[in-house]
N, C-alpha and C. Protein backbone atom coordinates (compact mmCIF):
# COMPACT_ATOMS: atom_id res chain seq x y z
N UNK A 1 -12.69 3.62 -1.73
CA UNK A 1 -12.32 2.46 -2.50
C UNK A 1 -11.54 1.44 -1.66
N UNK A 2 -10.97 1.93 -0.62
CA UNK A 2 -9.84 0.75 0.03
C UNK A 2 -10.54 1.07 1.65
N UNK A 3 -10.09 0.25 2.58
CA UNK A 3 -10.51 0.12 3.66
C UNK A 3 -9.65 1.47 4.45
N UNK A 4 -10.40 1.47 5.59
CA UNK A 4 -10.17 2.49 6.13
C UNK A 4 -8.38 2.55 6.61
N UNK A 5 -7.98 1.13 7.12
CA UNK A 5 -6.90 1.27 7.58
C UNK A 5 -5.97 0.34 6.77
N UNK A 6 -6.23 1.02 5.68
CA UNK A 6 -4.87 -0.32 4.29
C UNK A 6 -3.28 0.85 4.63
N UNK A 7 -3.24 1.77 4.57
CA UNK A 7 -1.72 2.14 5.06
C UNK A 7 -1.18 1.38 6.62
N UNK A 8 -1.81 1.25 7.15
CA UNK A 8 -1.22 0.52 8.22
C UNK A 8 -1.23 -0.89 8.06
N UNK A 9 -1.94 -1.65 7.59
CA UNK A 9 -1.70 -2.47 7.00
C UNK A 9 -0.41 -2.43 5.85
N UNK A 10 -0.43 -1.68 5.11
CA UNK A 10 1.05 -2.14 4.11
C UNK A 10 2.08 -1.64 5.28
N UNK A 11 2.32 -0.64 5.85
CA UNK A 11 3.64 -0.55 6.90
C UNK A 11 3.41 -1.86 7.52
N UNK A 12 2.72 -2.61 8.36
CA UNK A 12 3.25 -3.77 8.59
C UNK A 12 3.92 -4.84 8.11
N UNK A 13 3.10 -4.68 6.97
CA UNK A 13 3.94 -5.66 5.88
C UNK A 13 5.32 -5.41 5.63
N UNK A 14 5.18 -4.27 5.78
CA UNK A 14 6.44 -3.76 4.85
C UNK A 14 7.54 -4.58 6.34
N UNK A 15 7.29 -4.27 6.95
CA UNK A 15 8.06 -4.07 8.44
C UNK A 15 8.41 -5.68 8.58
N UNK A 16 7.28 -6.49 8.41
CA UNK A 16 7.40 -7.53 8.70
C UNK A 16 8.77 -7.92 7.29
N UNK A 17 8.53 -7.58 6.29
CA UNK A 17 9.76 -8.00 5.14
C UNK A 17 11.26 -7.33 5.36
N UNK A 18 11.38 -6.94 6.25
CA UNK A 18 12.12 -5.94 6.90
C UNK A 18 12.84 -5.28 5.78
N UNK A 19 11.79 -4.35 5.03
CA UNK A 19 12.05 -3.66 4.24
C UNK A 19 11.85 -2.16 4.43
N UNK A 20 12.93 -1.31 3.82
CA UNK A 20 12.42 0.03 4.07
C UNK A 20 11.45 0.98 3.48
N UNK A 21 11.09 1.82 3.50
CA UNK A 21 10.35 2.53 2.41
C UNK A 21 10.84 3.08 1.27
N UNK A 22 12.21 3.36 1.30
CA UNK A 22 12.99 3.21 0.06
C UNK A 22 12.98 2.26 -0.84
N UNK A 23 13.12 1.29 -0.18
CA UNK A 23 12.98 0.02 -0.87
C UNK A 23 11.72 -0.41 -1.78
N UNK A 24 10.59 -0.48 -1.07
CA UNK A 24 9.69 -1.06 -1.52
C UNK A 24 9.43 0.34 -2.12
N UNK A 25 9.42 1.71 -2.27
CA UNK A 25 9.19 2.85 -3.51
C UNK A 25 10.12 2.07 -4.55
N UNK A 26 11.28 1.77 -4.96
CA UNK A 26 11.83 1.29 -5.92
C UNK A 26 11.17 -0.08 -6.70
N UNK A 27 10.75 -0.91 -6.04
CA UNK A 27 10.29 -2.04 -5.92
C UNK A 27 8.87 -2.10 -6.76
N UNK A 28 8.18 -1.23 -6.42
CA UNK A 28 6.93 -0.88 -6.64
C UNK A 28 7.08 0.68 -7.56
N UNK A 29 7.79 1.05 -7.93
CA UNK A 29 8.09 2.00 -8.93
C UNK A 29 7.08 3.32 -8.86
N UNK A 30 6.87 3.99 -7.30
CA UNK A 30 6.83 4.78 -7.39
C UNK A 30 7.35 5.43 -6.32
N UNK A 31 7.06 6.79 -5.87
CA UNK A 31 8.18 7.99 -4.96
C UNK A 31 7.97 7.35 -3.72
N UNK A 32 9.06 7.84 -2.79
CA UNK A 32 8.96 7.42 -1.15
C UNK A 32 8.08 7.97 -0.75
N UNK A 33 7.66 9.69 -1.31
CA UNK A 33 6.87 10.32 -0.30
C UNK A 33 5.79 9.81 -0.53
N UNK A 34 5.13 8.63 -1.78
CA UNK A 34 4.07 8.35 -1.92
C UNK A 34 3.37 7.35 -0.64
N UNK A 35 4.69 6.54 -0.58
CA UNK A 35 4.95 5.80 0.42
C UNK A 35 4.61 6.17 2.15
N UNK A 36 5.15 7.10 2.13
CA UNK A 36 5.18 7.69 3.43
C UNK A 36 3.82 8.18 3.35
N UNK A 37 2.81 9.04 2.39
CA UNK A 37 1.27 9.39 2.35
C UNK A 37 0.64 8.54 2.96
N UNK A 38 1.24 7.03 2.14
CA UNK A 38 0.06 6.06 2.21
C UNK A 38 0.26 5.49 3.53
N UNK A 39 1.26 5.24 4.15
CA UNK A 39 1.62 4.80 5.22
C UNK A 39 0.59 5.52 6.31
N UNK A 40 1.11 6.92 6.31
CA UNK A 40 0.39 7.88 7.34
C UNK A 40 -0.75 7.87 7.54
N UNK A 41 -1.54 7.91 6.18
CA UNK A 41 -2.95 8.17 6.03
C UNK A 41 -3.68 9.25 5.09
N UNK A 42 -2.13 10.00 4.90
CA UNK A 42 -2.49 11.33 4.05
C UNK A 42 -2.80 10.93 2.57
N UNK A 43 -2.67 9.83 2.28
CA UNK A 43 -3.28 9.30 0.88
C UNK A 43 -4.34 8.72 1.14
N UNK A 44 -5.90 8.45 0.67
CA UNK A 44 -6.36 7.92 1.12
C UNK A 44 -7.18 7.22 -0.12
N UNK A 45 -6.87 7.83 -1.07
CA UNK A 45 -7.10 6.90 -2.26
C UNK A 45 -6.24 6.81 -3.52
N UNK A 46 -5.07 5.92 -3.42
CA UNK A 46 -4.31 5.96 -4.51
C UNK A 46 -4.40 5.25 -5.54
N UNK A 47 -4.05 5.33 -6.46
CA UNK A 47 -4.25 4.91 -7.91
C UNK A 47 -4.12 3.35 -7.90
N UNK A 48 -5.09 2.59 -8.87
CA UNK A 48 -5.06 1.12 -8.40
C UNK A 48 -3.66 0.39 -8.90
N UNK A 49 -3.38 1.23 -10.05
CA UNK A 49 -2.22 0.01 -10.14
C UNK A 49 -0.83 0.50 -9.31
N UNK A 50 -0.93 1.66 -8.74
CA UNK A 50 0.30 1.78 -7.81
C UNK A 50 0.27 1.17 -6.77
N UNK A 51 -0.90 0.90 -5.65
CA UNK A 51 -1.47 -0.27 -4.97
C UNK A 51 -1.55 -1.78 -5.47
N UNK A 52 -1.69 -1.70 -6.61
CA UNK A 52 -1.25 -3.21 -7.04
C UNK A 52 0.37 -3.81 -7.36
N UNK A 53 1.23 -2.93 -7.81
CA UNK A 53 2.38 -3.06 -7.68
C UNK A 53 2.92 -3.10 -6.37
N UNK A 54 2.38 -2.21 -5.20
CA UNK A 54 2.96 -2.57 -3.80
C UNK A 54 2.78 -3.47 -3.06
N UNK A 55 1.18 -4.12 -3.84
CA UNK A 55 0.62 -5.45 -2.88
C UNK A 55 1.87 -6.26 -3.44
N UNK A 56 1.68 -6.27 -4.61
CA UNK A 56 2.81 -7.36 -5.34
C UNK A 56 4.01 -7.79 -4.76
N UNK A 57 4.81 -6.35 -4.54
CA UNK A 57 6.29 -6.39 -3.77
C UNK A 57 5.77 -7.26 -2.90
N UNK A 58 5.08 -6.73 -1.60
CA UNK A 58 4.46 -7.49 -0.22
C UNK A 58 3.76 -8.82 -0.69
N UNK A 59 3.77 -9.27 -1.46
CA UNK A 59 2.76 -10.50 -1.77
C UNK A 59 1.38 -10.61 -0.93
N UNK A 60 1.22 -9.58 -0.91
CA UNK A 60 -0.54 -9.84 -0.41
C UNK A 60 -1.82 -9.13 -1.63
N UNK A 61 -2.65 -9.73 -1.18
CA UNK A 61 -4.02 -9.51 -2.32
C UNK A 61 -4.18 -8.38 -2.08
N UNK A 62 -4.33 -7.75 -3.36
CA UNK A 62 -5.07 -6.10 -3.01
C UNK A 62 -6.86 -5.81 -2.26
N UNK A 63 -7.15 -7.19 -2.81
CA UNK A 63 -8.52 -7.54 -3.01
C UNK A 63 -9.13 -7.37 -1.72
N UNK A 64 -7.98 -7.69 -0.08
CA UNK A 64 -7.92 -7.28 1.05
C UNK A 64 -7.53 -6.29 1.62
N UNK A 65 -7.91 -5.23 0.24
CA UNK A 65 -7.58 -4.14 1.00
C UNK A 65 -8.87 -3.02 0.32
N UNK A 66 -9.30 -3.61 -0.35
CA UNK A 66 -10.61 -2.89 -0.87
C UNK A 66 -11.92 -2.94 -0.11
N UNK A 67 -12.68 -2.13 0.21
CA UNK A 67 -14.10 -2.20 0.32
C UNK A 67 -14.83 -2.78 -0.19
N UNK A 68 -15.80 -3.51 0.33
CA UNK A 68 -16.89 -4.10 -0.58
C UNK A 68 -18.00 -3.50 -0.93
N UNK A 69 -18.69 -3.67 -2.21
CA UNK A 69 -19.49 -2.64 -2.67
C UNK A 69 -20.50 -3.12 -2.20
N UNK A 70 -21.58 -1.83 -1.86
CA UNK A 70 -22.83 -2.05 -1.50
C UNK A 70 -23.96 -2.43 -2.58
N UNK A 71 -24.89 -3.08 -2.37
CA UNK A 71 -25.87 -3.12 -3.28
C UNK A 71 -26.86 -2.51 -3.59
C-alpha cells in the first residue's frame, strides 16, 4: 500500500521539524514503538489513519507516500 521507503521518508521529516519521536507519537496519537517500526522498516503496512495523522503532524500528503495502483 505505501512505497517502499515511506519510513525513511517520515524520519526525515521528522528530523527536519526537529522533532523527536516522542513527540510526534503524542502528536499523532499513537505509541513511540510504533514510531520507531515505521521508521526502521519493521512496519511495513500501517493503518491509514495512523499514517494520516503523522503526515498531518509533518504536513506532508500521505498521497506521496502511497503506491499507485496498477490497472
Amino acid at each position: 500500500m505505501y512505497i517502499k521507503n515511506f519510513g525513511k521518508i517520515i524520519k526525515y521529516e521528522r528530523k527536519c521539524w526537529g522533532m523527536s519521536k516522542r513527540r510526534l507519537a503524542f502528536l499523532s496519537h499513537c505509541e513511540v514503538e510504533l514510531i520507531e517500526d515505521i521508521e526502521s522498516g519493521n512496519e511495513k503496512n500501517p493503518d491509514f489513519f495512523v499514517m494520516l495523522n503523522i503526515c498531518e503532524v509533518l504536513e506532508i500528503s500521505i498521497f506521496n507516500l502511497m503506491k499507485k495502483r496498477k490497472k
